[in-house]
PDB file of N, CA and C in Angstrom:
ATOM      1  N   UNK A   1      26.840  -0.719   0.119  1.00  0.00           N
ATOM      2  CA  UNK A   1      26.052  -0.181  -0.952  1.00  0.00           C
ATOM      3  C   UNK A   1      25.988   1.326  -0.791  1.00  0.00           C
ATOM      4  N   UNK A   2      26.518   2.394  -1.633  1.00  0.00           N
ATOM      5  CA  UNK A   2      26.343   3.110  -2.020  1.00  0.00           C
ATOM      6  C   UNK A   2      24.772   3.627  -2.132  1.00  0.00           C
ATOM      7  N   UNK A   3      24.709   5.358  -2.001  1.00  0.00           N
ATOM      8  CA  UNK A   3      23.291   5.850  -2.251  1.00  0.00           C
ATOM      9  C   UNK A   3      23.403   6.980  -3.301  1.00  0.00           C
ATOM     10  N   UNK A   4      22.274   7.364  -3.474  1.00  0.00           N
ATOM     11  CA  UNK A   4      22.549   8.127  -4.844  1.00  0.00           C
ATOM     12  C   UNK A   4      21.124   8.694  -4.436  1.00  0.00           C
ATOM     13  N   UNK A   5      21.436  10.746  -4.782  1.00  0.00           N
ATOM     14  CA  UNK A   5      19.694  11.695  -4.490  1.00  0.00           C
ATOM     15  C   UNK A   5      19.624  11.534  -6.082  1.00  0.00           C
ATOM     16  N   UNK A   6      18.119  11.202  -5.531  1.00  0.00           N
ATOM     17  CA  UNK A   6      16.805  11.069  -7.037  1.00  0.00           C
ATOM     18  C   UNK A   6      16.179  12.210  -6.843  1.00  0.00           C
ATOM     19  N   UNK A   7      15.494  13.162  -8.093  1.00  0.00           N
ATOM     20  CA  UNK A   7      14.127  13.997  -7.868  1.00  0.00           C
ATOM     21  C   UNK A   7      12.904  12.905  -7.813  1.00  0.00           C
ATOM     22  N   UNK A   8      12.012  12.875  -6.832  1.00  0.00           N
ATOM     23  CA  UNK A   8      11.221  12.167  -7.045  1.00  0.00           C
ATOM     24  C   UNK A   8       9.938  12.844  -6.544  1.00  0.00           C
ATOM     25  N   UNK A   9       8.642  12.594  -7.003  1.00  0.00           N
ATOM     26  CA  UNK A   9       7.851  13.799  -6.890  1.00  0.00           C
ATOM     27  C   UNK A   9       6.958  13.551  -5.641  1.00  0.00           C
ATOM     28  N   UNK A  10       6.445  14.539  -5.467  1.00  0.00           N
ATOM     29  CA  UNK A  10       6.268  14.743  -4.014  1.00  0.00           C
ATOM     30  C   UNK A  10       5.194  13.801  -3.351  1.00  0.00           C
ATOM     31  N   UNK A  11       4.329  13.622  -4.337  1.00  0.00           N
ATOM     32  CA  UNK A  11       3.135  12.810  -4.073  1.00  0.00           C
ATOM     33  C   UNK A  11       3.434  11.027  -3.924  1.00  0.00           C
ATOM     34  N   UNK A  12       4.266  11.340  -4.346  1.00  0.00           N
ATOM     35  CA  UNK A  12       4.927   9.751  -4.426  1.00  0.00           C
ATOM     36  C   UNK A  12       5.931   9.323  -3.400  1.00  0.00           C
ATOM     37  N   UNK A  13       6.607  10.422  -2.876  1.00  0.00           N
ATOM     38  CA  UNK A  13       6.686  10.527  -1.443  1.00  0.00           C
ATOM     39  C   UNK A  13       5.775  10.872  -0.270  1.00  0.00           C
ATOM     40  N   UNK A  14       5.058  11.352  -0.447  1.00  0.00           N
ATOM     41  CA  UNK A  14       3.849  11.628   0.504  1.00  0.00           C
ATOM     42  C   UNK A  14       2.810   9.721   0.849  1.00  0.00           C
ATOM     43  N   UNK A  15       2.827   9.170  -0.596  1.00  0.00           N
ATOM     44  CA  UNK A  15       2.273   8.167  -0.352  1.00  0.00           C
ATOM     45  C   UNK A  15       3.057   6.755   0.220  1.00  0.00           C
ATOM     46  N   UNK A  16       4.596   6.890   0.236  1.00  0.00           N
ATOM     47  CA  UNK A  16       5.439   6.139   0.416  1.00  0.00           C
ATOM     48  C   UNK A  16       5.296   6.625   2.045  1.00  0.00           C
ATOM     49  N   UNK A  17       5.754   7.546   2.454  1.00  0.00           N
ATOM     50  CA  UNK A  17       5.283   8.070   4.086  1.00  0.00           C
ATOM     51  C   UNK A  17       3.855   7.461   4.497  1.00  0.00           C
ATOM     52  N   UNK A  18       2.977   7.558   3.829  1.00  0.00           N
ATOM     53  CA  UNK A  18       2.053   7.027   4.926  1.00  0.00           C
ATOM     54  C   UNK A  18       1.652   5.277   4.559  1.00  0.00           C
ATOM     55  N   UNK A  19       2.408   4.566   3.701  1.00  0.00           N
ATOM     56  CA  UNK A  19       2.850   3.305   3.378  1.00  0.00           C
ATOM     57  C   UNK A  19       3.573   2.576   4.027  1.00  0.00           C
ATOM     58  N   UNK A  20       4.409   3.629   4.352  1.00  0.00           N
ATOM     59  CA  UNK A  20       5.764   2.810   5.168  1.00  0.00           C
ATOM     60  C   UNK A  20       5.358   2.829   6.601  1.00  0.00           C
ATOM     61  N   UNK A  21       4.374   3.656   7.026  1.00  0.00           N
ATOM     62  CA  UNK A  21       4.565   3.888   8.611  1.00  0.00           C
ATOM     63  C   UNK A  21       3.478   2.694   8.719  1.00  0.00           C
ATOM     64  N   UNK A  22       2.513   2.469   8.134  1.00  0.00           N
ATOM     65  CA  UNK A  22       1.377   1.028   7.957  1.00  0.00           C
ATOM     66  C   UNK A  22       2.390  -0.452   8.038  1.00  0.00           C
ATOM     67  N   UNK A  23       3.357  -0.245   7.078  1.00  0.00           N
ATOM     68  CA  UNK A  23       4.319  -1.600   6.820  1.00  0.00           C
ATOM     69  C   UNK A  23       5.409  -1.323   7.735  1.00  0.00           C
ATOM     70  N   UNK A  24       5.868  -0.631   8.939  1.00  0.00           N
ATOM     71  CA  UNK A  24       6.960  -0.531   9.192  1.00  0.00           C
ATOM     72  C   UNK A  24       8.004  -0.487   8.600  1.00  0.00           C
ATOM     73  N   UNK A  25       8.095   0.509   7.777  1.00  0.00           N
ATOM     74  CA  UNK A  25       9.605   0.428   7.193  1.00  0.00           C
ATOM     75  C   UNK A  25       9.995   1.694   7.030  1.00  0.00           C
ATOM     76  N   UNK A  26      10.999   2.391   6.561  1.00  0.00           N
ATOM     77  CA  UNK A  26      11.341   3.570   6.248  1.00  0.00           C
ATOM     78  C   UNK A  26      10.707   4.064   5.206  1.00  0.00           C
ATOM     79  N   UNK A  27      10.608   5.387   4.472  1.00  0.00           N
ATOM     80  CA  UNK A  27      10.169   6.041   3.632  1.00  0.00           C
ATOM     81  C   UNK A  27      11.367   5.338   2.368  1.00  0.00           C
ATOM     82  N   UNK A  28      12.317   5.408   2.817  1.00  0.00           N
ATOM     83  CA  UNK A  28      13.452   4.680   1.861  1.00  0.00           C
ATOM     84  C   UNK A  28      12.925   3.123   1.722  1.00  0.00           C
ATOM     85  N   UNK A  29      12.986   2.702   2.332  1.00  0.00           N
ATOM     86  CA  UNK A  29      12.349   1.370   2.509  1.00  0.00           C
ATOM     87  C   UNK A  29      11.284   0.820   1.737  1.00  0.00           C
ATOM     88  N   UNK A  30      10.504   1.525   1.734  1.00  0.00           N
ATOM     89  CA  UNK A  30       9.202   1.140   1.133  1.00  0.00           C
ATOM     90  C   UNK A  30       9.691   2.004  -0.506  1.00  0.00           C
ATOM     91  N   UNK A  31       9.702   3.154  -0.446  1.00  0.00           N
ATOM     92  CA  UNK A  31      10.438   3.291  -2.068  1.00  0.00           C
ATOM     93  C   UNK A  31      11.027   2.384  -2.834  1.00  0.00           C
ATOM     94  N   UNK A  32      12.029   1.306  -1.892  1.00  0.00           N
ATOM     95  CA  UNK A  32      13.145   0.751  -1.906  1.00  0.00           C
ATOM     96  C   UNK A  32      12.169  -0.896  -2.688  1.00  0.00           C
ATOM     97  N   UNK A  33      11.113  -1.257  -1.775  1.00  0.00           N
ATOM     98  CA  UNK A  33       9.853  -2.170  -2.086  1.00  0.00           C
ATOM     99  C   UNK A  33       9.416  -1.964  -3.027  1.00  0.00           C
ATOM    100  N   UNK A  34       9.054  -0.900  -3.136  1.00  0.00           N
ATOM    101  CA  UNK A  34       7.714  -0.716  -4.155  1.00  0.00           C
ATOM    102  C   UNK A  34       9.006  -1.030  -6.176  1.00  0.00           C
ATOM    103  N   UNK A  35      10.271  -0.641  -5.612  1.00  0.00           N
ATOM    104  CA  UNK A  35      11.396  -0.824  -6.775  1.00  0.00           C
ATOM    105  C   UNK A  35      11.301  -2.152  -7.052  1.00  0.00           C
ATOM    106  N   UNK A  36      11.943  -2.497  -5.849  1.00  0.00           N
ATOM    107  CA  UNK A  36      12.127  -4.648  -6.369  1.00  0.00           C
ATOM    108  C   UNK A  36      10.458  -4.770  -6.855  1.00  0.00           C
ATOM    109  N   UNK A  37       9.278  -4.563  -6.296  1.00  0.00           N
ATOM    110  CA  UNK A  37       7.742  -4.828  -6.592  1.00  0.00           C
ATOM    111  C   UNK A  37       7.959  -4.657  -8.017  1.00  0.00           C
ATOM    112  N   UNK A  38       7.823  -3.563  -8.970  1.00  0.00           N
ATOM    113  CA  UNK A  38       8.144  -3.218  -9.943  1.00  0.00           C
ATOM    114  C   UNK A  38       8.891  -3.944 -10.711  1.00  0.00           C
ATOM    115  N   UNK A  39      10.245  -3.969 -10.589  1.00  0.00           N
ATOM    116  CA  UNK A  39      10.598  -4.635 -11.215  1.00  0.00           C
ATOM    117  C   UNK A  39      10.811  -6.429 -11.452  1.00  0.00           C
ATOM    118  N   UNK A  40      10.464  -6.963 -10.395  1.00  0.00           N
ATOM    119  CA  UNK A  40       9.968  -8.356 -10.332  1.00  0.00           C
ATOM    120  C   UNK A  40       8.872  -8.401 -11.008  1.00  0.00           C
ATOM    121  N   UNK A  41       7.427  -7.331 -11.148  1.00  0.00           N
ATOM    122  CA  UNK A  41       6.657  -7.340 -11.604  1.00  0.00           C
ATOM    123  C   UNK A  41       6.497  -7.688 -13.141  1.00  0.00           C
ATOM    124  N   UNK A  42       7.116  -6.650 -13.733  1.00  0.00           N
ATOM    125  CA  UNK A  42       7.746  -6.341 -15.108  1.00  0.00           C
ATOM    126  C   UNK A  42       8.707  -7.964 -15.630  1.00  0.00           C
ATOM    127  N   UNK A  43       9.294  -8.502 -14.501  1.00  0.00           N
ATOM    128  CA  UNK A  43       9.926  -9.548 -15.206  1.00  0.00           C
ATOM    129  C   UNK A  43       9.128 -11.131 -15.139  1.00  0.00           C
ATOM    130  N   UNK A  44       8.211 -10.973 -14.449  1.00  0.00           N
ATOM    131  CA  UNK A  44       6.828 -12.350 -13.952  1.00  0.00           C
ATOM    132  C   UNK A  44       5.553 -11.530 -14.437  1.00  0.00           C
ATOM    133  N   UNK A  45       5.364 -11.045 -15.610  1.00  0.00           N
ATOM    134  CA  UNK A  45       3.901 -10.467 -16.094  1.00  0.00           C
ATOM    135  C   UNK A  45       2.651 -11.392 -15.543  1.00  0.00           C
ATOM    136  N   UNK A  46       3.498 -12.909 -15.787  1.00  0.00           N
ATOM    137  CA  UNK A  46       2.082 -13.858 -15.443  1.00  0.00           C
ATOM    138  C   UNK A  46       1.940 -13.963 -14.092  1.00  0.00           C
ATOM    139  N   UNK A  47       2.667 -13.282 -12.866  1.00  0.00           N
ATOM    140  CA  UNK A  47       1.990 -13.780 -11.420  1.00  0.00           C
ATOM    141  C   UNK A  47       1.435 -12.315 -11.215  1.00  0.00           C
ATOM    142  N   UNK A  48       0.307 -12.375 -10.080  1.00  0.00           N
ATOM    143  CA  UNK A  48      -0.444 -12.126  -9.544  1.00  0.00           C
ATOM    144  C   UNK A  48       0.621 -10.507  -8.833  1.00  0.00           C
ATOM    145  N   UNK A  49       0.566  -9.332  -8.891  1.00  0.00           N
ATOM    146  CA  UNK A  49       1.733  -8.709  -8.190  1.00  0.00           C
ATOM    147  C   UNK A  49       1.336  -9.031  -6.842  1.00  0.00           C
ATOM    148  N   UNK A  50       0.228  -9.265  -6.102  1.00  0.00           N
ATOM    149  CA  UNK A  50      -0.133  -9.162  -4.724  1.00  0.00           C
ATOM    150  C   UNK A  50       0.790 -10.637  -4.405  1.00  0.00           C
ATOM    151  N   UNK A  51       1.052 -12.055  -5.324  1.00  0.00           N
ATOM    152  CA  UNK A  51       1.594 -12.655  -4.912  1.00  0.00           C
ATOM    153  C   UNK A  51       3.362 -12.473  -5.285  1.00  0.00           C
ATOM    154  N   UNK A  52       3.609 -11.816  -5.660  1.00  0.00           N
ATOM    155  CA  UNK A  52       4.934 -11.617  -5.946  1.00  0.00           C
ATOM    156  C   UNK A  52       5.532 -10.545  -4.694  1.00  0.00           C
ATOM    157  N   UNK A  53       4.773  -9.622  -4.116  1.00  0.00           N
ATOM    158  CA  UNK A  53       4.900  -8.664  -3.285  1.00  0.00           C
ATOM    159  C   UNK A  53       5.041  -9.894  -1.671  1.00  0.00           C
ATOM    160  N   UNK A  54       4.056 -10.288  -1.453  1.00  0.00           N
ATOM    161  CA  UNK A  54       4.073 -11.326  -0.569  1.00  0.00           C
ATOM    162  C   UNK A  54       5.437 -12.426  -0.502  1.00  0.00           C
ATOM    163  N   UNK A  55       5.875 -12.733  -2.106  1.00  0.00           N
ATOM    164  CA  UNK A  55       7.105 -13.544  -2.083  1.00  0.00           C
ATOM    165  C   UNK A  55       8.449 -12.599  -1.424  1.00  0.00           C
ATOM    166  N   UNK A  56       8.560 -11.497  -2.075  1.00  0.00           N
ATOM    167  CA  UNK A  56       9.599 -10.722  -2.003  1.00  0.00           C
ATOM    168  C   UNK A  56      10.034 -10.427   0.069  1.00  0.00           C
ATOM    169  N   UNK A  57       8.247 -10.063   0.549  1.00  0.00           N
ATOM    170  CA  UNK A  57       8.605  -9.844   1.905  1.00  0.00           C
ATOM    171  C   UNK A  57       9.008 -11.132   2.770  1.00  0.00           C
ATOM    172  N   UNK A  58       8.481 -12.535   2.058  1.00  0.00           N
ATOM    173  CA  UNK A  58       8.601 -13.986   3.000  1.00  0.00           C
ATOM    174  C   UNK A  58      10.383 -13.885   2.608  1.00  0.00           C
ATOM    175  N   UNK A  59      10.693 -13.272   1.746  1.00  0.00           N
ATOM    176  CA  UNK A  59      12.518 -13.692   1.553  1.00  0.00           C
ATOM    177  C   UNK A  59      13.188 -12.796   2.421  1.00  0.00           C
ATOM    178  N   UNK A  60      12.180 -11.801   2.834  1.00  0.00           N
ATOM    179  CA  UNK A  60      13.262 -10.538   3.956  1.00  0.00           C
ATOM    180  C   UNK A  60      13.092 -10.851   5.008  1.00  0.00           C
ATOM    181  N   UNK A  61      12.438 -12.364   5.080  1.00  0.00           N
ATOM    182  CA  UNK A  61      12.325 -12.580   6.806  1.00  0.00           C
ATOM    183  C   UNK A  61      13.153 -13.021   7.752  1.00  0.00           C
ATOM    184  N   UNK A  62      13.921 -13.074   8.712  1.00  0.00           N
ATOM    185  CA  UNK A  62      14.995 -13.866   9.269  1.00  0.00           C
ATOM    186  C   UNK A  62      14.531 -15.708   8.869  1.00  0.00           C
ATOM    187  N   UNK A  63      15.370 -16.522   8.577  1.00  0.00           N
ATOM    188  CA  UNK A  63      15.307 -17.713   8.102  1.00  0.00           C
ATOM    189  C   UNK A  63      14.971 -18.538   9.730  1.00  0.00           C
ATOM    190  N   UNK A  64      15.078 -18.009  10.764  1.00  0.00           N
ATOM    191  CA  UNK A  64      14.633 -18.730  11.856  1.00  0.00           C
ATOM    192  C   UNK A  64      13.168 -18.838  12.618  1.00  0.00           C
ATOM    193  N   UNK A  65      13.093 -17.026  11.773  1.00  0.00           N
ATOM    194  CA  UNK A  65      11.265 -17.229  11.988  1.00  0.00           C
ATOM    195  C   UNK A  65      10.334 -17.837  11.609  1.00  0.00           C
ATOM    196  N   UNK A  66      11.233 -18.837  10.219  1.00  0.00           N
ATOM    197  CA  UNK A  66      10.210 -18.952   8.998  1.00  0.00           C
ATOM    198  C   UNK A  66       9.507 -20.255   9.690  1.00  0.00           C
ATOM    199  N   UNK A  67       8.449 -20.946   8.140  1.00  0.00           N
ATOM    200  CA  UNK A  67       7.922 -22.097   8.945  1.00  0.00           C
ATOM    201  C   UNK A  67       8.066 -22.694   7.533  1.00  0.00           C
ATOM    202  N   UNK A  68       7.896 -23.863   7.496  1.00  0.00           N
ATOM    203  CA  UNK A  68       7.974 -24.722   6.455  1.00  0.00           C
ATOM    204  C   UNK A  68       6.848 -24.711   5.768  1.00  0.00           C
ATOM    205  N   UNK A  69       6.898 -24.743   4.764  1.00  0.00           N
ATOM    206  CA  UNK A  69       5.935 -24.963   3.611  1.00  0.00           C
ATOM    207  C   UNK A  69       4.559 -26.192   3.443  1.00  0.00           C
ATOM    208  N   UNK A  70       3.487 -25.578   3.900  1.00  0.00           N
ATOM    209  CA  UNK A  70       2.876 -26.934   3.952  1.00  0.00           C
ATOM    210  C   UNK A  70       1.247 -26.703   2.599  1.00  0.00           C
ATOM    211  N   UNK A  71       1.690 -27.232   1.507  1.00  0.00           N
ATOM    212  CA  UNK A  71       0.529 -27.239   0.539  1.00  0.00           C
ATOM    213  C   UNK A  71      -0.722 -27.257   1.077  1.00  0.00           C
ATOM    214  N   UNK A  72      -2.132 -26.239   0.599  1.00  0.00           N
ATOM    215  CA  UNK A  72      -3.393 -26.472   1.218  1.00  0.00           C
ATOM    216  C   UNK A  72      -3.957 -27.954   1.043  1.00  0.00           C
ATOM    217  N   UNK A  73      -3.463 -28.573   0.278  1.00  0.00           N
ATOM    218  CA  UNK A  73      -3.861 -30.011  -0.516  1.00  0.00           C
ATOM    219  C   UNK A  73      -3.462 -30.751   0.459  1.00  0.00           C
ATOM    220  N   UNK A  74      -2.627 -30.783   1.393  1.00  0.00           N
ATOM    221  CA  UNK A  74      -1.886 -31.370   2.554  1.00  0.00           C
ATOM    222  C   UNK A  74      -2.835 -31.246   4.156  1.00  0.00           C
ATOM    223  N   UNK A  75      -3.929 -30.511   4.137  1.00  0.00           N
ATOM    224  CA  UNK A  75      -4.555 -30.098   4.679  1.00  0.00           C
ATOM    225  C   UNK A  75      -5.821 -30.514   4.673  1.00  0.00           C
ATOM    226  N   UNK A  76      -6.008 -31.406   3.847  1.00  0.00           N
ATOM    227  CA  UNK A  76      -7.619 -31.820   3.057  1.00  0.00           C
ATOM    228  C   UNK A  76      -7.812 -32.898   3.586  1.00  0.00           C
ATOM    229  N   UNK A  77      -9.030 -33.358   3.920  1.00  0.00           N
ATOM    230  CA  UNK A  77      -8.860 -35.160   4.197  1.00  0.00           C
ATOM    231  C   UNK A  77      -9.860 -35.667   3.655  1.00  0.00           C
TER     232      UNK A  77
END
């Protein structure tokens, strides 16, 4: 993948810097987040963005860390 310089304004880098160093990720990185956030956002109006943000990071996880899916309803007795 190819990169490409954006003007992007300063404050919006300033807040991506102290975002990314909270989330571990690069300043690119989290720019890079907050893009897919956005635009997943824009294309699921009806979910929740805090749960769409949460989906996006459970898919960047290594597939060996993960854990299986267990419904709260599964949990009830």
């Amino acid at each position: 993948m190819g990169t490409v310089s954006v003007r992007i304004d300063e404050e919006l880098i300033q807040a991506a810097r102290t975002t990314a160093k909270a989330e571990f990720r690069t300043v690119q990185g989290q720019l890079e987040f907050w893009a897919r956030l956005g635009r997943a956002a824009m294309d699921n109006p009806d979910l929740p963005t805090s749960f769409i943000a949460e989906s996006l990071m459970s898919m960047a996880e290594p597939r060996d860390e993960s854990m299986p899916f267990v419904p709260r309803s599964a949990n009830q007795t």
